[in-house]
N, C-alpha and C. Protein backbone atom coordinates (compact mmCIF):
# COMPACT_ATOMS: atom_id res chain seq x y z
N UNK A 1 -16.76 7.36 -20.88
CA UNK A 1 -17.30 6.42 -19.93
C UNK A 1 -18.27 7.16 -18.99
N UNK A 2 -19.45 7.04 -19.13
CA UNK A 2 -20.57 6.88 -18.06
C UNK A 2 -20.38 6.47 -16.65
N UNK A 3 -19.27 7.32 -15.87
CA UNK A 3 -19.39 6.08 -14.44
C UNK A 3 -20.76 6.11 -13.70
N UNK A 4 -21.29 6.63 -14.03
CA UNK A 4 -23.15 5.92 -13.39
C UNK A 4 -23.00 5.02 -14.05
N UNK A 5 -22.70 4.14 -14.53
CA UNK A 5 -23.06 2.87 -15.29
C UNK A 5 -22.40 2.00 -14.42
N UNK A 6 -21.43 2.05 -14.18
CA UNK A 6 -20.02 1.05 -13.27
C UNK A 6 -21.03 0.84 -11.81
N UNK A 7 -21.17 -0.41 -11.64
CA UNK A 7 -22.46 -1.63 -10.96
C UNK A 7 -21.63 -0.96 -9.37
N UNK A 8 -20.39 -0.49 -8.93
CA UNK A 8 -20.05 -0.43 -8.34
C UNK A 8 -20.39 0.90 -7.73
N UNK A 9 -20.34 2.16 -8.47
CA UNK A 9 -20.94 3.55 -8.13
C UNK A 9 -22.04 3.24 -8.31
N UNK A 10 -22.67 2.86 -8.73
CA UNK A 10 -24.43 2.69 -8.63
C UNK A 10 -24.78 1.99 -7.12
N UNK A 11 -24.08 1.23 -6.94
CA UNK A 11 -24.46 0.73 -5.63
C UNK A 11 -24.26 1.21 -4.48
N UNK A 12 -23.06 2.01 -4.44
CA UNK A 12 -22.50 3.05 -3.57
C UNK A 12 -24.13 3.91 -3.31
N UNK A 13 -24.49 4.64 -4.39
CA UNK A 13 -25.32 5.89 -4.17
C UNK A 13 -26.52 5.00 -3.69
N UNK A 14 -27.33 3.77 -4.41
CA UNK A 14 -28.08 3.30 -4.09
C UNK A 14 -27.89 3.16 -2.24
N UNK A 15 -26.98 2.51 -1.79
CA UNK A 15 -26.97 2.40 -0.47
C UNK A 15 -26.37 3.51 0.37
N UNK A 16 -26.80 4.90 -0.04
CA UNK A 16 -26.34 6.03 0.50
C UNK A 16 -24.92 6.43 0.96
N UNK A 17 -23.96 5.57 0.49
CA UNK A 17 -22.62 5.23 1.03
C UNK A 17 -21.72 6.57 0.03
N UNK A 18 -21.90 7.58 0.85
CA UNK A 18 -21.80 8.93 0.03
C UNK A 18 -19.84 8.75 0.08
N UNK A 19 -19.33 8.82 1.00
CA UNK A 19 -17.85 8.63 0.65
C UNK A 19 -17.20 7.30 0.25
N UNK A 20 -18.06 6.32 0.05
CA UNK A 20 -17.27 5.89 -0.71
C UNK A 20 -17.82 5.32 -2.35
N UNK A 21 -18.68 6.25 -2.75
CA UNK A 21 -19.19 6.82 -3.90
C UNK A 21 -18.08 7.70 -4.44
N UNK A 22 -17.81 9.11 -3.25
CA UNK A 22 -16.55 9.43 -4.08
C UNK A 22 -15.26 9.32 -4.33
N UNK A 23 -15.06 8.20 -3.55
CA UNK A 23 -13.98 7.46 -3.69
C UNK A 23 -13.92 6.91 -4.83
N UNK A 24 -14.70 5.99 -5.00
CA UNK A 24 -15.12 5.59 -6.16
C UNK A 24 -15.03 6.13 -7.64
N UNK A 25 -15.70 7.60 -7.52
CA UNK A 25 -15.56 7.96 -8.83
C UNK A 25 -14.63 8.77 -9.11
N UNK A 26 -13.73 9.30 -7.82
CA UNK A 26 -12.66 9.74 -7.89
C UNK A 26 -11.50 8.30 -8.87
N UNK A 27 -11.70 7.45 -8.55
CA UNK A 27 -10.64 6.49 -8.85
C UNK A 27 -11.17 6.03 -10.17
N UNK A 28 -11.95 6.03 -10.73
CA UNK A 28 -12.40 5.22 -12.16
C UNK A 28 -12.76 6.55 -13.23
N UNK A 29 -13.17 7.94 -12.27
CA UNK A 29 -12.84 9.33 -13.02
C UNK A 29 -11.34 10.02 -13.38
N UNK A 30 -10.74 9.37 -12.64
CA UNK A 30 -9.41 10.04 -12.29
C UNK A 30 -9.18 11.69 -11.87
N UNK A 31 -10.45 11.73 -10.64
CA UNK A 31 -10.56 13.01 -10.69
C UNK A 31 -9.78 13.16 -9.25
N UNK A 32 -9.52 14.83 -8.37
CA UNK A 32 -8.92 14.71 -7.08
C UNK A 32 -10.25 14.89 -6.34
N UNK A 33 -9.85 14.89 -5.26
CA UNK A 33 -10.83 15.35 -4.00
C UNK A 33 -10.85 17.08 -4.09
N UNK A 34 -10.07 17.55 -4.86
CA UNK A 34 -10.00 18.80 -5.32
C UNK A 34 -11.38 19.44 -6.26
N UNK A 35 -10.85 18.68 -7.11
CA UNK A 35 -12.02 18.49 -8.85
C UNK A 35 -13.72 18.53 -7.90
N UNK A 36 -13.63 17.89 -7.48
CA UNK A 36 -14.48 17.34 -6.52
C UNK A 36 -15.31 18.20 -5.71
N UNK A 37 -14.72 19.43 -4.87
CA UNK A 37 -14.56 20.04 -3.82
C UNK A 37 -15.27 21.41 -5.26
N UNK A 38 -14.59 21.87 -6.25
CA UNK A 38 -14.63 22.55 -7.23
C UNK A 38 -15.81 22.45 -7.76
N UNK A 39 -16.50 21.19 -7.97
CA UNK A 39 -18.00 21.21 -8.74
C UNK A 39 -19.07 20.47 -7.85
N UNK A 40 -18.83 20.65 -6.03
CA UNK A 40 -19.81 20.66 -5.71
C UNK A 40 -19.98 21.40 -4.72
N UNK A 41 -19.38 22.34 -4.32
CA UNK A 41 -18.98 23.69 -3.31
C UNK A 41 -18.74 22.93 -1.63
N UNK A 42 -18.25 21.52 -1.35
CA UNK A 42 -17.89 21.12 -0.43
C UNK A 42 -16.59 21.22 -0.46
N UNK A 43 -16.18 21.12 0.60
CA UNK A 43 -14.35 21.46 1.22
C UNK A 43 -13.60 20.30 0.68
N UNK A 44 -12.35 20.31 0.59
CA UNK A 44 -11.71 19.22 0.26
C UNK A 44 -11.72 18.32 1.51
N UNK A 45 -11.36 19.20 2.32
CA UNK A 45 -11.20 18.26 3.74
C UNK A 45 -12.24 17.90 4.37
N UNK A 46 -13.70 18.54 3.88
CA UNK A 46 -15.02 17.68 4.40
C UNK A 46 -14.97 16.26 3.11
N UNK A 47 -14.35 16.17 1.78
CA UNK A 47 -14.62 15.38 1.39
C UNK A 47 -13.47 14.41 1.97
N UNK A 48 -12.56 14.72 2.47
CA UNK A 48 -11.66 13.67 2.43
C UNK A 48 -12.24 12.96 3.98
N UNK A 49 -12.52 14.15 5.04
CA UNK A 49 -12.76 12.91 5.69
C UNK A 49 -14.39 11.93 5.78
N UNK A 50 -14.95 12.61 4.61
CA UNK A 50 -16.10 11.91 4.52
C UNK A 50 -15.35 10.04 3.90
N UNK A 51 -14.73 10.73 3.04
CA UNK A 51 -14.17 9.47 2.14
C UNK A 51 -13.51 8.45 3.16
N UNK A 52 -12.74 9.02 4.40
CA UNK A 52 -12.46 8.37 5.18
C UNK A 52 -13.35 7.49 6.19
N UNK A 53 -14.36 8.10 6.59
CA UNK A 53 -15.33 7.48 7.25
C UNK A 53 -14.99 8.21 8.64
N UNK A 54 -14.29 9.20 8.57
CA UNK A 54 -14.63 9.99 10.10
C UNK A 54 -15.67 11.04 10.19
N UNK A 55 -16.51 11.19 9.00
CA UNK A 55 -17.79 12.09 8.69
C UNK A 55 -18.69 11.54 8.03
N UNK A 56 -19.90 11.65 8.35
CA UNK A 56 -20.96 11.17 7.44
C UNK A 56 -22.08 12.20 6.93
N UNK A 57 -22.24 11.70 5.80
CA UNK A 57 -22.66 13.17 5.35
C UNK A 57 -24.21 12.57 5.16
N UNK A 58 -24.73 13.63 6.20
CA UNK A 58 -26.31 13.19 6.76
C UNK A 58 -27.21 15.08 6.75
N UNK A 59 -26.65 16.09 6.00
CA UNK A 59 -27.51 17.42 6.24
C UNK A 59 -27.40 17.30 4.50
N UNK A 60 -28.81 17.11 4.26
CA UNK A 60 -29.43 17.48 3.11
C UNK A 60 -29.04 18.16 2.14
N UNK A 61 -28.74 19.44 2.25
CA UNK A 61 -28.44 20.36 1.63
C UNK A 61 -27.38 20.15 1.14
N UNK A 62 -26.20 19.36 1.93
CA UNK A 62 -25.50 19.17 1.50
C UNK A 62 -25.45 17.85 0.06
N UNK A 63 -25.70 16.88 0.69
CA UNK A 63 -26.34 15.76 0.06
C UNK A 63 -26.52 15.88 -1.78
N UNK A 64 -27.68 17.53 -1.53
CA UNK A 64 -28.43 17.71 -2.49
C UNK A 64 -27.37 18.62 -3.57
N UNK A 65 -26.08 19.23 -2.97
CA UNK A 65 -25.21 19.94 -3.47
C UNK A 65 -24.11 18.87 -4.22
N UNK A 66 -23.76 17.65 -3.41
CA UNK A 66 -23.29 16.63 -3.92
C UNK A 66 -23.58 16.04 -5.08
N UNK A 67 -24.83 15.75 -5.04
CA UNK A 67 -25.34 14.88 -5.89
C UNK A 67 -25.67 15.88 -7.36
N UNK A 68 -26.19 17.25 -6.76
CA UNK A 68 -26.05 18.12 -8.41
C UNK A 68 -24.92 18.26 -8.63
N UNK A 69 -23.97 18.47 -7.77
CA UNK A 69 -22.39 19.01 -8.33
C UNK A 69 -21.77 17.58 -9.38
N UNK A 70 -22.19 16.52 -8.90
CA UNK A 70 -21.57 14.86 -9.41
C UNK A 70 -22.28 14.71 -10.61
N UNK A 71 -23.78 15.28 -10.84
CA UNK A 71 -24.89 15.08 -11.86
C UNK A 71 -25.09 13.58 -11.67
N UNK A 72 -25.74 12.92 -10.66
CA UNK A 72 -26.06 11.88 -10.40
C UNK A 72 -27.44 11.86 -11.39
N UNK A 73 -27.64 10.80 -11.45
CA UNK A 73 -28.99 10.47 -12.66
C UNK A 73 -30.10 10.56 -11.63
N UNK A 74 -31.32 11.29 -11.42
CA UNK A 74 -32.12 11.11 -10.89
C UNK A 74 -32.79 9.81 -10.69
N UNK A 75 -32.98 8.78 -11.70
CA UNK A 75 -33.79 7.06 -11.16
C UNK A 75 -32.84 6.63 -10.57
N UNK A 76 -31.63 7.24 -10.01
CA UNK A 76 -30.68 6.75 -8.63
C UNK A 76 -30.88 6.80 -7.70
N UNK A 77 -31.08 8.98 -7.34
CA UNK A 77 -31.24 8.91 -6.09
C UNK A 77 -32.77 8.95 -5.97
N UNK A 78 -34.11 9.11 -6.23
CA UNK A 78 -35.12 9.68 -6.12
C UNK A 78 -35.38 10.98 -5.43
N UNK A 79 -36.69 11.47 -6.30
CA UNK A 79 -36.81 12.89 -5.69
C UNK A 79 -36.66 13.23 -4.33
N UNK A 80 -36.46 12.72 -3.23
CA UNK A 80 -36.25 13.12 -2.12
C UNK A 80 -34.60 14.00 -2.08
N UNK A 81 -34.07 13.28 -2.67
CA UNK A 81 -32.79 13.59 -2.76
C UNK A 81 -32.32 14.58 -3.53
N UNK A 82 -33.45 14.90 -4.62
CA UNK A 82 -32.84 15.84 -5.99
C UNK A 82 -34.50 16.63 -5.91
N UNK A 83 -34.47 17.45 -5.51
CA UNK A 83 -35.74 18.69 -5.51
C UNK A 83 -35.28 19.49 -6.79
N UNK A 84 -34.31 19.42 -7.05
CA UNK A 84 -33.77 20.66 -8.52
C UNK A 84 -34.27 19.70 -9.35
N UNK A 85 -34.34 18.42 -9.62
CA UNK A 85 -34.96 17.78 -10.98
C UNK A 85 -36.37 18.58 -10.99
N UNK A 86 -37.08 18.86 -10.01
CA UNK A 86 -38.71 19.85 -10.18
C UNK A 86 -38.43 21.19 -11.12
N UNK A 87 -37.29 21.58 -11.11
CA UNK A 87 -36.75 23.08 -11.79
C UNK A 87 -37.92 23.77 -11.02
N UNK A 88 -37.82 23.57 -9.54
CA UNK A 88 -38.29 24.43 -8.73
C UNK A 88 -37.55 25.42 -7.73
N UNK A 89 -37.68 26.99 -7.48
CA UNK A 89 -36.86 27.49 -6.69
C UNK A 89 -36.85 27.42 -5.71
N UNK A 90 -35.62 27.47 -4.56
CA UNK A 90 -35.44 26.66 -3.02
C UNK A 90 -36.62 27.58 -2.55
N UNK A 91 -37.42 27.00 -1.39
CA UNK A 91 -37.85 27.98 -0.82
C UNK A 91 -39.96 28.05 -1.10
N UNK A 92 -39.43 27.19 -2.28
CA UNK A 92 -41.35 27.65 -3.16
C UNK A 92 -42.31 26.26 -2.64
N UNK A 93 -43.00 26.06 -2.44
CA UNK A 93 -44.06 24.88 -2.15
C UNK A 93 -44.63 24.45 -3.45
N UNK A 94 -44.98 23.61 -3.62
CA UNK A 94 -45.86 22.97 -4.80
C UNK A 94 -47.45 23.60 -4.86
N UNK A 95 -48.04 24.43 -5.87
CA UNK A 95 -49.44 24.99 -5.50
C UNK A 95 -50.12 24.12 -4.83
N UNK A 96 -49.95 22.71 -4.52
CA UNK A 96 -51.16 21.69 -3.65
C UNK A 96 -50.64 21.87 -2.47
N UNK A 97 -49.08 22.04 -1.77
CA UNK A 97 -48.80 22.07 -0.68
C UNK A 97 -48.86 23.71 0.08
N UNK A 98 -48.88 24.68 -0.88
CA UNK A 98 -48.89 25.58 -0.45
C UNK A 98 -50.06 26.27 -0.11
N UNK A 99 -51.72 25.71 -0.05
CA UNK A 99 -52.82 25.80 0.87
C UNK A 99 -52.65 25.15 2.33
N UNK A 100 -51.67 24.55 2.84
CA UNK A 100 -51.36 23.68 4.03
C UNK A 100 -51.26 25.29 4.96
């Protein structure tokens, strides 16, 4: 099973609703907040209380660690969100941006 497919995690990520995305695919993956914590280098306890709604997860980096660690489909989040779909290294400018 594809859970990017399930209308319900798609809508989650579409509306940036990052914990309860992994709520979500924790429960239809049958994975823990552990599994979780393991393949995207966030804490268990930043995910749990993201999942709770006493954190919101709004620093990028992180975001961007989430969403590669989950392998979200890029026509989900758009490139703002996924700079590694460029297979560019952190840090490098695009040769057009890097005359700025």
């Amino acid at each position: 099973m594809d859970i990017w497919q399930l209308p319900d995690v798609r809508q989650a990520l579409i509306n940036r609703e990052f914990g309860c995305m992994c709520q979500l695919i924790r429960q239809h993956g049958g994975v823990r907040q552990d599994d979780i914590a393991a393949i995207t280098g966030l804490s268990q306890a930043f995910l749990s209380m993201l999942e709770s709604g006493a954190r919101k997860l709004t620093n990028i980096d992180k975001i961007i660690r989430l969403l590669d660690g989950l392998q979200a489909p890029p026509e989900l989040t758009g490139p703002m969100l996924r700079p590694s779909i460029h297979h560019q290294p952190r840090g490098s400018a695009p040769a057009a941006l890097s005359r700025c």
